[in-house]
N, C-alpha and C. Protein backbone atom coordinates (compact mmCIF):
# COMPACT_ATOMS: atom_id res chain seq x y z
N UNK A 1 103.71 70.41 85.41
CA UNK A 1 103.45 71.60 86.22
C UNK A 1 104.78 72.18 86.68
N UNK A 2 105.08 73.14 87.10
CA UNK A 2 105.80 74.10 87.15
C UNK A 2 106.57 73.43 88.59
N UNK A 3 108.03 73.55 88.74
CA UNK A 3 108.41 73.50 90.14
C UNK A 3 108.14 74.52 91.06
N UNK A 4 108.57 73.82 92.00
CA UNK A 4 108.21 74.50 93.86
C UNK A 4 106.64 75.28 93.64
N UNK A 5 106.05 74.93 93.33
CA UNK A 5 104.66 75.68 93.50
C UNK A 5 103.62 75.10 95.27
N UNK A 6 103.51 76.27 95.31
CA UNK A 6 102.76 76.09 96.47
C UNK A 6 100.94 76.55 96.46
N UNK A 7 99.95 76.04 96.93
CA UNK A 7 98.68 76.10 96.56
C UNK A 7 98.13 75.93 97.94
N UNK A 8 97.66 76.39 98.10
CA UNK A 8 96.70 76.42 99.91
C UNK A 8 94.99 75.53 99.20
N UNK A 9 94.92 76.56 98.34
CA UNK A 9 93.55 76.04 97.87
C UNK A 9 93.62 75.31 96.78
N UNK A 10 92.57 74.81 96.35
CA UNK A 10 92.11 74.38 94.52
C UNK A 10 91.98 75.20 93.99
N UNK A 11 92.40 74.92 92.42
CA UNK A 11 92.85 75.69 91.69
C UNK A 11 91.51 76.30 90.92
N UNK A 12 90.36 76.20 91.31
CA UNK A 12 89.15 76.55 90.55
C UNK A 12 89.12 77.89 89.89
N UNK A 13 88.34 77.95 88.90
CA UNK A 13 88.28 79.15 88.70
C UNK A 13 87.60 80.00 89.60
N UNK A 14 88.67 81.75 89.04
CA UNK A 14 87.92 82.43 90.06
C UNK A 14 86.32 82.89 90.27
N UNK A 15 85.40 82.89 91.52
CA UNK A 15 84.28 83.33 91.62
C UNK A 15 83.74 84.69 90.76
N UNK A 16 82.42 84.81 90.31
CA UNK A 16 81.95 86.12 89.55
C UNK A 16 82.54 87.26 90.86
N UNK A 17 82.65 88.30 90.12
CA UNK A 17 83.12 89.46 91.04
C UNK A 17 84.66 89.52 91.38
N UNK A 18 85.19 88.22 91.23
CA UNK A 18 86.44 88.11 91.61
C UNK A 18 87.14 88.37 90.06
N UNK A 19 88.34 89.18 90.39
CA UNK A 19 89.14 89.06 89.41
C UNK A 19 90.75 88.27 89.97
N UNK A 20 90.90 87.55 89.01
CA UNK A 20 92.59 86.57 89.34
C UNK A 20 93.37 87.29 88.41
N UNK A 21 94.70 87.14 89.04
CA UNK A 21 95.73 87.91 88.10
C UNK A 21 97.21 86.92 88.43
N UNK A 22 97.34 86.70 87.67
CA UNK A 22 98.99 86.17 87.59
C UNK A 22 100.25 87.12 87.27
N UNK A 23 100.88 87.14 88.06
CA UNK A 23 101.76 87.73 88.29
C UNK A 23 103.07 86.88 87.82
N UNK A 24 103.89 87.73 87.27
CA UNK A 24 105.16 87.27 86.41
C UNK A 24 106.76 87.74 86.81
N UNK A 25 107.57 87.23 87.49
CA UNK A 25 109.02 87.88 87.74
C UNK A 25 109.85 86.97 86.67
N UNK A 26 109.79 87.47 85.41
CA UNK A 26 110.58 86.40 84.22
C UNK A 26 112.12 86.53 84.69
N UNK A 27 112.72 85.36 84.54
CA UNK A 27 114.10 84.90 84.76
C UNK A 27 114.24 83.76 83.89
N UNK A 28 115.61 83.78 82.71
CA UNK A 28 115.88 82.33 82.32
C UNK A 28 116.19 81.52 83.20
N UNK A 29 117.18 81.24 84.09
CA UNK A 29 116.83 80.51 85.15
C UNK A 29 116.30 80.24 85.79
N UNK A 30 115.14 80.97 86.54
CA UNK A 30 114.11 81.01 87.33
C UNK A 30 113.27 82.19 87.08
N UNK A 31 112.05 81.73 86.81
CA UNK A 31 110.91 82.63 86.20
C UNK A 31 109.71 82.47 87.39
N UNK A 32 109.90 83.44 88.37
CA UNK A 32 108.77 83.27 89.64
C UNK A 32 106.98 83.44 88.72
N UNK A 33 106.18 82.78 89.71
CA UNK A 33 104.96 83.15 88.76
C UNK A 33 104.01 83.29 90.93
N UNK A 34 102.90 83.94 90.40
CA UNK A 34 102.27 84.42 91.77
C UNK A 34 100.93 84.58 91.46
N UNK A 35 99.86 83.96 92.32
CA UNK A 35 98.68 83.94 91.86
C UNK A 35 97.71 84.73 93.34
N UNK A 36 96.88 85.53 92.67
CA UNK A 36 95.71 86.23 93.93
C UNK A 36 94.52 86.28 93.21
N UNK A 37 93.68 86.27 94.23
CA UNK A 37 92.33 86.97 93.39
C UNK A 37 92.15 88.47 94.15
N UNK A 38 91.44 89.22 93.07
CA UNK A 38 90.87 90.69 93.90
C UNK A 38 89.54 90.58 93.99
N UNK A 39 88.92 91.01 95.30
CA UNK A 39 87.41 91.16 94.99
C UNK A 39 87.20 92.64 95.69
N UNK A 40 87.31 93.70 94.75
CA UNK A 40 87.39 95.17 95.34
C UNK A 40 88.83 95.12 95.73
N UNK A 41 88.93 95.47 97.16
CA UNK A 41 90.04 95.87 97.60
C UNK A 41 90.35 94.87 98.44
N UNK A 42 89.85 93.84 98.53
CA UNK A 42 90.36 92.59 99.65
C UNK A 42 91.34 91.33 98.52
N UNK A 43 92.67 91.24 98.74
CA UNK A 43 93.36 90.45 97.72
C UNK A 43 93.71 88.76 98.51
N UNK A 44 93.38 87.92 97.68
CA UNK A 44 93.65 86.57 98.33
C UNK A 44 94.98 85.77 97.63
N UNK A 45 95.42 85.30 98.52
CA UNK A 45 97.05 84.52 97.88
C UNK A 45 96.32 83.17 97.30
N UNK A 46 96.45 82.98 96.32
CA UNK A 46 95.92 81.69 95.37
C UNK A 46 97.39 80.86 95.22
N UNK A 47 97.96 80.90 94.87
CA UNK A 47 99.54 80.05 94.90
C UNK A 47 100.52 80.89 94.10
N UNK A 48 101.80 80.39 94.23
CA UNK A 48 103.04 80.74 93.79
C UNK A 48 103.97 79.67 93.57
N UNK A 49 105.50 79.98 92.75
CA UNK A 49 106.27 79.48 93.18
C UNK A 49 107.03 80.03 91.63
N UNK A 50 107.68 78.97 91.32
CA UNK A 50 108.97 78.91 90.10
C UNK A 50 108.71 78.25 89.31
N UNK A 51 109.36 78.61 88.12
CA UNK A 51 109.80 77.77 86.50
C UNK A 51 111.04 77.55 86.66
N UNK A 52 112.26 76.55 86.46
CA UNK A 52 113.32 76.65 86.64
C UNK A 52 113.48 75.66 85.15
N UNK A 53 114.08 76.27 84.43
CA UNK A 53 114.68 76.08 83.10
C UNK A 53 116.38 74.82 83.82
N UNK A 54 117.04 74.22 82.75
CA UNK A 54 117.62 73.50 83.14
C UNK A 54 119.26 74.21 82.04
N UNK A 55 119.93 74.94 83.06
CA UNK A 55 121.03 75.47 82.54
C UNK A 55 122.05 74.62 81.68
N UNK A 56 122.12 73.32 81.40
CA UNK A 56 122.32 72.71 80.53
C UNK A 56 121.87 72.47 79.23
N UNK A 57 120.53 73.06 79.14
CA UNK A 57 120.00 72.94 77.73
C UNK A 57 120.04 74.27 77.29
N UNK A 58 120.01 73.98 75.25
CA UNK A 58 120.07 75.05 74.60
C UNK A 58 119.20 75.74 75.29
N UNK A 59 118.87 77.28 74.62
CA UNK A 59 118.54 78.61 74.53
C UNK A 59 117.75 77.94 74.09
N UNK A 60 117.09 78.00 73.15
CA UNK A 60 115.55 77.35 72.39
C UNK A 60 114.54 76.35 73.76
N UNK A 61 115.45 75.49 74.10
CA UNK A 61 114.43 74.30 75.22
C UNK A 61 114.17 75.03 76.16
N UNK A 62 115.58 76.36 77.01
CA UNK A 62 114.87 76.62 78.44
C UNK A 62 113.75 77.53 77.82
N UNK A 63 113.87 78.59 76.95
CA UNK A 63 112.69 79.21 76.33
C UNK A 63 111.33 78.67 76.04
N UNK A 64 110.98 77.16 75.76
CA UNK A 64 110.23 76.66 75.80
C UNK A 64 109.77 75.80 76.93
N UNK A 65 110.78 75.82 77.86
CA UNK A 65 110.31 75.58 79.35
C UNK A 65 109.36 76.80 79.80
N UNK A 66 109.86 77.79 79.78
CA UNK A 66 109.13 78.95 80.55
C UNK A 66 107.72 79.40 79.74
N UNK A 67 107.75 79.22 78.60
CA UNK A 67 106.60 79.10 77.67
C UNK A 67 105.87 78.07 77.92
N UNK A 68 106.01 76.34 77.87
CA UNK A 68 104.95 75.78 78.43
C UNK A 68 104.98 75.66 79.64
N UNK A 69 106.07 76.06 80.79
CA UNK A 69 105.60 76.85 82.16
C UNK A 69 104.50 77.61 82.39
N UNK A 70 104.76 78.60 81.59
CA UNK A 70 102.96 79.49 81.92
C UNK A 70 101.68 79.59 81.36
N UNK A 71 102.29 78.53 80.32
CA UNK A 71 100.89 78.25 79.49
C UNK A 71 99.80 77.14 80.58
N UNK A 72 100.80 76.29 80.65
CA UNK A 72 100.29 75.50 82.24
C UNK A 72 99.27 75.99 82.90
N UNK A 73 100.27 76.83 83.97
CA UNK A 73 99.52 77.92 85.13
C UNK A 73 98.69 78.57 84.50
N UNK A 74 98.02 79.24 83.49
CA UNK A 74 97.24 79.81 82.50
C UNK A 74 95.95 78.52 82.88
N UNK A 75 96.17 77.45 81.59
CA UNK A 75 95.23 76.55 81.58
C UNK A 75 94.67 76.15 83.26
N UNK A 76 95.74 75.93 84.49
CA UNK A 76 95.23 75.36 85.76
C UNK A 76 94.63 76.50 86.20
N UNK A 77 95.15 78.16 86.69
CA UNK A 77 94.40 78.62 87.57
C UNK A 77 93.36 79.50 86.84
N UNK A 78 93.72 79.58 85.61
CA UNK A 78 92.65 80.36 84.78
C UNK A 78 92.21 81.78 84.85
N UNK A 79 93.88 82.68 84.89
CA UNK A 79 93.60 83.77 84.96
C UNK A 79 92.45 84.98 84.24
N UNK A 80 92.37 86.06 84.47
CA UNK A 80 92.03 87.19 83.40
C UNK A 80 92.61 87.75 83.40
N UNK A 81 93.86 87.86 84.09
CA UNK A 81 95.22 89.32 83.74
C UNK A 81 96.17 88.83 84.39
N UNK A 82 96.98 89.54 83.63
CA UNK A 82 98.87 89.05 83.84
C UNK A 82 99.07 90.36 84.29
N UNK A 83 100.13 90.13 84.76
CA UNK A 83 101.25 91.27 85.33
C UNK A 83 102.52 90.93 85.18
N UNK A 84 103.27 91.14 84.52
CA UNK A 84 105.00 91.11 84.11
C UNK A 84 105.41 92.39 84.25
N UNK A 85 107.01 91.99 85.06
CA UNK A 85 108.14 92.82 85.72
C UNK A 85 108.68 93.20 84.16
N UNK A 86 109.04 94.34 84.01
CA UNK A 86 109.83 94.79 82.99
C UNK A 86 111.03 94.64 82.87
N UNK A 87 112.34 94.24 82.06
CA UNK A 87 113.33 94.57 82.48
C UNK A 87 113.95 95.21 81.75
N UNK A 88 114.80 95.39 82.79
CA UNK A 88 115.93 97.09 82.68
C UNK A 88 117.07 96.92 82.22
N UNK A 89 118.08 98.00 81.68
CA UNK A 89 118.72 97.60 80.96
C UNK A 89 120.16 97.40 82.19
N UNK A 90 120.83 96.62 81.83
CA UNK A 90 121.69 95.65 83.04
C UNK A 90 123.07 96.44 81.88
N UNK A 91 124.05 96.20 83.21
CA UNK A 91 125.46 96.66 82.76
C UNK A 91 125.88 95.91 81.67
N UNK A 92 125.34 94.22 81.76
CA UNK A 92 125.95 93.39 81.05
C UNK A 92 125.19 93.23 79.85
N UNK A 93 124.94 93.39 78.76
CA UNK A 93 124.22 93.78 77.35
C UNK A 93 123.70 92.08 77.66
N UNK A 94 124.57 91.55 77.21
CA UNK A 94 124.18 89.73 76.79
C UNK A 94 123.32 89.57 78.21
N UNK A 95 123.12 89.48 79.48
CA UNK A 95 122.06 89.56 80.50
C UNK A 95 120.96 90.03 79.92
N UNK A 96 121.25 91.57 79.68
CA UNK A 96 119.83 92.03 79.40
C UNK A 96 119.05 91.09 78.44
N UNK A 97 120.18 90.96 77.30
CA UNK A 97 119.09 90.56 76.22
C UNK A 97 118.71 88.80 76.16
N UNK A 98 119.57 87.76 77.20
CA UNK A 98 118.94 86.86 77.52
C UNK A 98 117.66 86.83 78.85
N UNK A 99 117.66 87.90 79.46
CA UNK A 99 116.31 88.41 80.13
C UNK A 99 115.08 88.50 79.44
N UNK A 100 115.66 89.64 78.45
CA UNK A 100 114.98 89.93 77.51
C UNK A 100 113.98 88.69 76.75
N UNK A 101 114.84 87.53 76.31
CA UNK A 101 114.43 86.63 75.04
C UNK A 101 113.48 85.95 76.29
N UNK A 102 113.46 85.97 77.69
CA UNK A 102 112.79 84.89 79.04
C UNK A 102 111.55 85.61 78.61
N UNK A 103 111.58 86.94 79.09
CA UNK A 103 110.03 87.46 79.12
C UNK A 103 109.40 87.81 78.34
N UNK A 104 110.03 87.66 76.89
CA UNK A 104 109.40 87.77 75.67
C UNK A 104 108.20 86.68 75.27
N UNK A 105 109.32 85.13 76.07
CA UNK A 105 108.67 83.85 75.84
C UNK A 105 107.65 83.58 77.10
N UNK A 106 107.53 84.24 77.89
CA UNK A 106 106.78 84.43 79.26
C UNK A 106 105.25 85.13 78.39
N UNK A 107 105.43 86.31 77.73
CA UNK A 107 104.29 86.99 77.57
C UNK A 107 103.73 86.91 76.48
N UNK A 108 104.57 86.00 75.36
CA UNK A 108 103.69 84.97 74.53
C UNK A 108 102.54 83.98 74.71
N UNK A 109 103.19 83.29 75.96
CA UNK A 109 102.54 82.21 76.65
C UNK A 109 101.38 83.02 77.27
N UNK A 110 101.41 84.00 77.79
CA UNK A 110 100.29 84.79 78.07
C UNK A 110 99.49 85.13 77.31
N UNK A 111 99.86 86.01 76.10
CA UNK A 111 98.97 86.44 75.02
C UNK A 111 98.41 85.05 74.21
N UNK A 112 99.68 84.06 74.15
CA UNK A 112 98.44 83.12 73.79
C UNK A 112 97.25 82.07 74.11
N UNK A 113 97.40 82.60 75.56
CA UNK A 113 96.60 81.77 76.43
C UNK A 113 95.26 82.87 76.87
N UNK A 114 95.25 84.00 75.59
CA UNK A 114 94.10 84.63 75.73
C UNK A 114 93.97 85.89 77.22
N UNK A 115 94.88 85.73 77.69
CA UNK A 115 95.10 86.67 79.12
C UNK A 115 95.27 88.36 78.37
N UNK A 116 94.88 89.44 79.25
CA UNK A 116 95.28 90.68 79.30
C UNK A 116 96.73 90.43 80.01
N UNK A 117 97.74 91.34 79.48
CA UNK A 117 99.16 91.48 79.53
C UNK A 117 99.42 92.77 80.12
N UNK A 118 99.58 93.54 81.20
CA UNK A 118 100.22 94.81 81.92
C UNK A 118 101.30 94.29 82.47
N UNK A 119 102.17 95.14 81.78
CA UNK A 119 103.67 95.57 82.39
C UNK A 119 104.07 96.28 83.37
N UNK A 120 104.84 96.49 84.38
CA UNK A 120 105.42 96.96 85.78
C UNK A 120 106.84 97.52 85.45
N UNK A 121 107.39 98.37 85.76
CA UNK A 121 108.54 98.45 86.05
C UNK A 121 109.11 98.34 87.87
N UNK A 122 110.38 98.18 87.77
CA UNK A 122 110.66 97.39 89.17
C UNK A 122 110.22 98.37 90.33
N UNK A 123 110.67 99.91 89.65
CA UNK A 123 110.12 100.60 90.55
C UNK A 123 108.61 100.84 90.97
N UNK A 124 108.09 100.82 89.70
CA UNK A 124 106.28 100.95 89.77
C UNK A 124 105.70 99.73 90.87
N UNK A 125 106.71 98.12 90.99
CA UNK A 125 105.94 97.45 91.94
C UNK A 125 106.45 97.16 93.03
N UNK A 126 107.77 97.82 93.63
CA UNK A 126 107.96 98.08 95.10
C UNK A 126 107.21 99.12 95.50
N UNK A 127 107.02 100.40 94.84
CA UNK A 127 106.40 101.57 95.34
C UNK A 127 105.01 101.08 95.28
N UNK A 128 104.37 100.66 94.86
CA UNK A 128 103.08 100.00 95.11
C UNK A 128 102.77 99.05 95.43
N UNK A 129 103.98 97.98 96.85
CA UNK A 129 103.95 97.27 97.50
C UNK A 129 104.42 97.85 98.81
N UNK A 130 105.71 97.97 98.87
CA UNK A 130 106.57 98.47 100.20
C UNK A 130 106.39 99.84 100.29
N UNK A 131 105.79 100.93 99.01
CA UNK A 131 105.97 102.24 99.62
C UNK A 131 107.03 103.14 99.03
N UNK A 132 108.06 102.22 98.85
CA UNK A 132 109.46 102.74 98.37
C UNK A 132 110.12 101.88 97.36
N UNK A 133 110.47 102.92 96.16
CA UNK A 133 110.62 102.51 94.87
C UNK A 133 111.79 101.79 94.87
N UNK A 134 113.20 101.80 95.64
CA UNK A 134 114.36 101.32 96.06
C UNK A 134 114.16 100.69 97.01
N UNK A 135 113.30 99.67 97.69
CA UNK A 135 113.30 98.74 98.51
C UNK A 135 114.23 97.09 98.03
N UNK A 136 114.54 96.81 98.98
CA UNK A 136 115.25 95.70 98.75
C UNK A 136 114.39 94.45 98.81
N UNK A 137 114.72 93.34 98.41
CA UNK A 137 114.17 91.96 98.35
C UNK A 137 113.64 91.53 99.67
N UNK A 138 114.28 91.49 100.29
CA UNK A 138 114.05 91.43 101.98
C UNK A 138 112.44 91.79 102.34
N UNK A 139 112.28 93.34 102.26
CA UNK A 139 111.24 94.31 102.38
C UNK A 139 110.25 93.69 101.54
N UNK A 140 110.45 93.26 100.02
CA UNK A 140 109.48 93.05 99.10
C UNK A 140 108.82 91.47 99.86
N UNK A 141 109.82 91.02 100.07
CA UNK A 141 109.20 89.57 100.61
C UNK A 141 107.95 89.99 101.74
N UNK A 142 108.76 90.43 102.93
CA UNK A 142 107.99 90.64 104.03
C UNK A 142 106.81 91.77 103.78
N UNK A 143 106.87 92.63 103.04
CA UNK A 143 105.53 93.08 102.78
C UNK A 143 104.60 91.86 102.32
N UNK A 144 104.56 91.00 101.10
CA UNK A 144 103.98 90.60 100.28
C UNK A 144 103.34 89.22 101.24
N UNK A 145 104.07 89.26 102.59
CA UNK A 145 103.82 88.27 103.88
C UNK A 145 102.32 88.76 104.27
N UNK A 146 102.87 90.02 104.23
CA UNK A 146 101.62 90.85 105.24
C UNK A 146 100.57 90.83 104.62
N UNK A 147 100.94 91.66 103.31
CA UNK A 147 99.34 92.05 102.47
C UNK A 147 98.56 90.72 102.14
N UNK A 148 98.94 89.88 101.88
CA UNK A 148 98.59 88.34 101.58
C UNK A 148 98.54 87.32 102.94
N UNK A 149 98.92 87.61 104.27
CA UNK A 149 98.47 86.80 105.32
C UNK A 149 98.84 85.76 105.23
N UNK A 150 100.40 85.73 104.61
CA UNK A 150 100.82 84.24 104.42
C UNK A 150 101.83 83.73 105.85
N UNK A 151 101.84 82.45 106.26
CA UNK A 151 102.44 82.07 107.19
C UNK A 151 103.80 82.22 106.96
N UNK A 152 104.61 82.51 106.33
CA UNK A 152 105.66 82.74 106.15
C UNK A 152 106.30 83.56 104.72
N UNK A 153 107.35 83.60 104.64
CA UNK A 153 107.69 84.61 103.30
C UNK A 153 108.02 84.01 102.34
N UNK A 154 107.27 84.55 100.96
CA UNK A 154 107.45 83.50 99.57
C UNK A 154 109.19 83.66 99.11
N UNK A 155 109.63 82.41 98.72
CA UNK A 155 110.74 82.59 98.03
C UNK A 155 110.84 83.70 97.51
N UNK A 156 112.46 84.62 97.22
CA UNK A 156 112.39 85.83 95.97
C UNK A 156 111.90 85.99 94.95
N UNK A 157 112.11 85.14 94.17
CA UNK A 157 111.77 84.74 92.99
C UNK A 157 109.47 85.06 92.61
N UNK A 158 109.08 84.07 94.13
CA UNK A 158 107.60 84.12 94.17
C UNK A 158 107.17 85.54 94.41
N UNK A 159 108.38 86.05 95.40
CA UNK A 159 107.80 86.88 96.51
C UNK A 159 107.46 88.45 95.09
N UNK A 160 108.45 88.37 94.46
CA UNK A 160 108.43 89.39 93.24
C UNK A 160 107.36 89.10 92.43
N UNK A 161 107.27 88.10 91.73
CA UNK A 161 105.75 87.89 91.12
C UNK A 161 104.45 88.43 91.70
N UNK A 162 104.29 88.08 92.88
CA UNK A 162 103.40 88.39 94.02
C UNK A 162 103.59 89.98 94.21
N UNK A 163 104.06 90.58 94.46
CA UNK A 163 104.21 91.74 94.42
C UNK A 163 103.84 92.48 93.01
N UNK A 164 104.36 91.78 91.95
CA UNK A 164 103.58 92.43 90.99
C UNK A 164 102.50 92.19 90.71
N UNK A 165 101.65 90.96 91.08
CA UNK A 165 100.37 91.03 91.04
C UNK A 165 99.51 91.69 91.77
N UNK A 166 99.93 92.24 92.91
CA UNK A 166 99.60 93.10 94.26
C UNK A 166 99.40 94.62 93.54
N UNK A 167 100.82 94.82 92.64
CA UNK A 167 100.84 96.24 92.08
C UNK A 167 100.11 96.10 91.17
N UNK A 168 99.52 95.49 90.55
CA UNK A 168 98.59 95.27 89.05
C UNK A 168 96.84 95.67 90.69
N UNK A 169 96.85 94.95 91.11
CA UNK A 169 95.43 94.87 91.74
C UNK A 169 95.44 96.42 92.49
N UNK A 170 96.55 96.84 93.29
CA UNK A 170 96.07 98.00 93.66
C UNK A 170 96.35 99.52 92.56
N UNK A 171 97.15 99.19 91.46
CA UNK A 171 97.60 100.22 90.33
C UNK A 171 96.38 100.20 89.40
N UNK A 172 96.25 99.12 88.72
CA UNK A 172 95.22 99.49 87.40
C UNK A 172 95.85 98.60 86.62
N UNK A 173 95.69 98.94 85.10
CA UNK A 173 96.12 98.29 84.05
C UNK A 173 97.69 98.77 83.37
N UNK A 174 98.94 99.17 83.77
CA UNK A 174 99.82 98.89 83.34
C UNK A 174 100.67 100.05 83.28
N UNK A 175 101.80 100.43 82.46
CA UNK A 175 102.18 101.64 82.44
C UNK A 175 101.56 102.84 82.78
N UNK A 176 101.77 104.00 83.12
CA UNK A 176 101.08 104.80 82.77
C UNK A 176 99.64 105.15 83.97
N UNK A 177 99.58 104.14 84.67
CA UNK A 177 98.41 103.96 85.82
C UNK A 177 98.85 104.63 86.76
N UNK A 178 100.27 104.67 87.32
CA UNK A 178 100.93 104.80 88.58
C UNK A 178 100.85 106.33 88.14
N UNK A 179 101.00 106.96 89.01
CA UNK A 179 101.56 108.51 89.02
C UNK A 179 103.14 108.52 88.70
N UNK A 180 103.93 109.35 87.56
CA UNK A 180 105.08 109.60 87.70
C UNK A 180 105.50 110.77 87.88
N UNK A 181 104.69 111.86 88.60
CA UNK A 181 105.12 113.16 88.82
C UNK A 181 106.05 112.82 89.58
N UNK A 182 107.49 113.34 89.59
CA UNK A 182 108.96 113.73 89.76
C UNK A 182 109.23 113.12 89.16
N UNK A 183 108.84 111.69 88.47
CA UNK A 183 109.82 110.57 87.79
C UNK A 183 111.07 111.22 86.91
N UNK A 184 111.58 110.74 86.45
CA UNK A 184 112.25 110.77 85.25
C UNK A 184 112.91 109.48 84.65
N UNK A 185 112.84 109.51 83.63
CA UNK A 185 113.67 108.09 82.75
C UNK A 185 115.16 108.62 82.99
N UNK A 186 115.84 107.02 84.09
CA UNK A 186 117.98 107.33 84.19
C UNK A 186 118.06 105.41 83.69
N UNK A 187 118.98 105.79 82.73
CA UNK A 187 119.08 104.33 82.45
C UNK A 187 117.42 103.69 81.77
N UNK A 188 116.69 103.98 81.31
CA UNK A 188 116.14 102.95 81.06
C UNK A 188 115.00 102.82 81.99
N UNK A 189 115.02 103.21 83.12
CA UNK A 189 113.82 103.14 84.23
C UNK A 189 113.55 104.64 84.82
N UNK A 190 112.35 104.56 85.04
CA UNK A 190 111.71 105.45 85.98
C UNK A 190 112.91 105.66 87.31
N UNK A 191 113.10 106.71 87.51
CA UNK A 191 113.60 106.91 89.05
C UNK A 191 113.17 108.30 89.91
């Protein structure tokens, strides 16, 4: 099972009416994962926490850490929809594209664990958490406190997963759900 995970409840599957969604902040080093159920508009914190790959091993093993990382959480909480953070294109090319190769192997493990797959961009799930598309980590945590009624604030890493599962439950199914009237594509993202 996945490190630092935290669980209030059992991991049962979710009740009829309820929909569960796992939420995804892919990182090769740390790949947050975040679990809720929706029933309408009332969202429940089911657990969270991290994948932490072991920076000593090849490229191939941590990739297959984070792959049977969420295949795991898949089989235990038994989602029906994912939510994965998109990522953007970073100053540093080799970042991006070892980001890149994390959440590729993140949403394999999803698709092959039979889950629906919607994508977020960073802005699409602060603005449909905190309000504001440029919110900082800080903000994302302590919202994701509130909307979820948790006794304290999830790690970054959780607190982002969680937030994108928040933006999947109150957005819809994926790109394209959110409103982008003013948007425009700078770099690679919505702004």
């Amino acid at each position: 099972m996945p490190t630092d995970t935290t669980s209030p409840t059992p991991p049962a599957r979710a009740t009829p009416g309820v929909v569960r969604i796992l939420g995804v902040d892919p990182g090769l080093r740390i790949t947050g994962f975040g679990v809720i159920d929706q029933c309408g508009q009332s969202l429940t914190y089911v657990a969270s926490g991290c994948i932490r790959s072991n920076e000593k091993e090849t490229l191939p093993q941590r990739l297959g850490t984070i792959f049977s990382g969420l295949r795991e959480l898949a089989e235990h909480y038994q989602p029906q929809q994912a939510a994965v953070e998109i990522v953007f294109v970073n100053v540093n090319s080799q970042s991006t594209l070892l980001l890149g190769q994390a959440r590729g192997a993140g949403i394999a493990a999803l698709v092959a664990a039979g889950i629906d797959v919607a994508e977020y961009t960073a802005l699409q799930v602060k603005q449909a958490v905190v309000g504001n598309g440029h919110a900082d980590k800080v903000q994302v945590q302590h919202m994701v406190r509130r909307l979820l009624a948790l006794p304290g604030d999830p790690s970054p890493d959780a607190a982002d997963a969680l937030a994108c599962a928040i933006a999947h439950a109150h957005g819809g199914q994926g790109l394209g759900a959110f409103a982008t009237k003013g948007l425009r594509m700078r770099h690679g993202r919505l702004a």
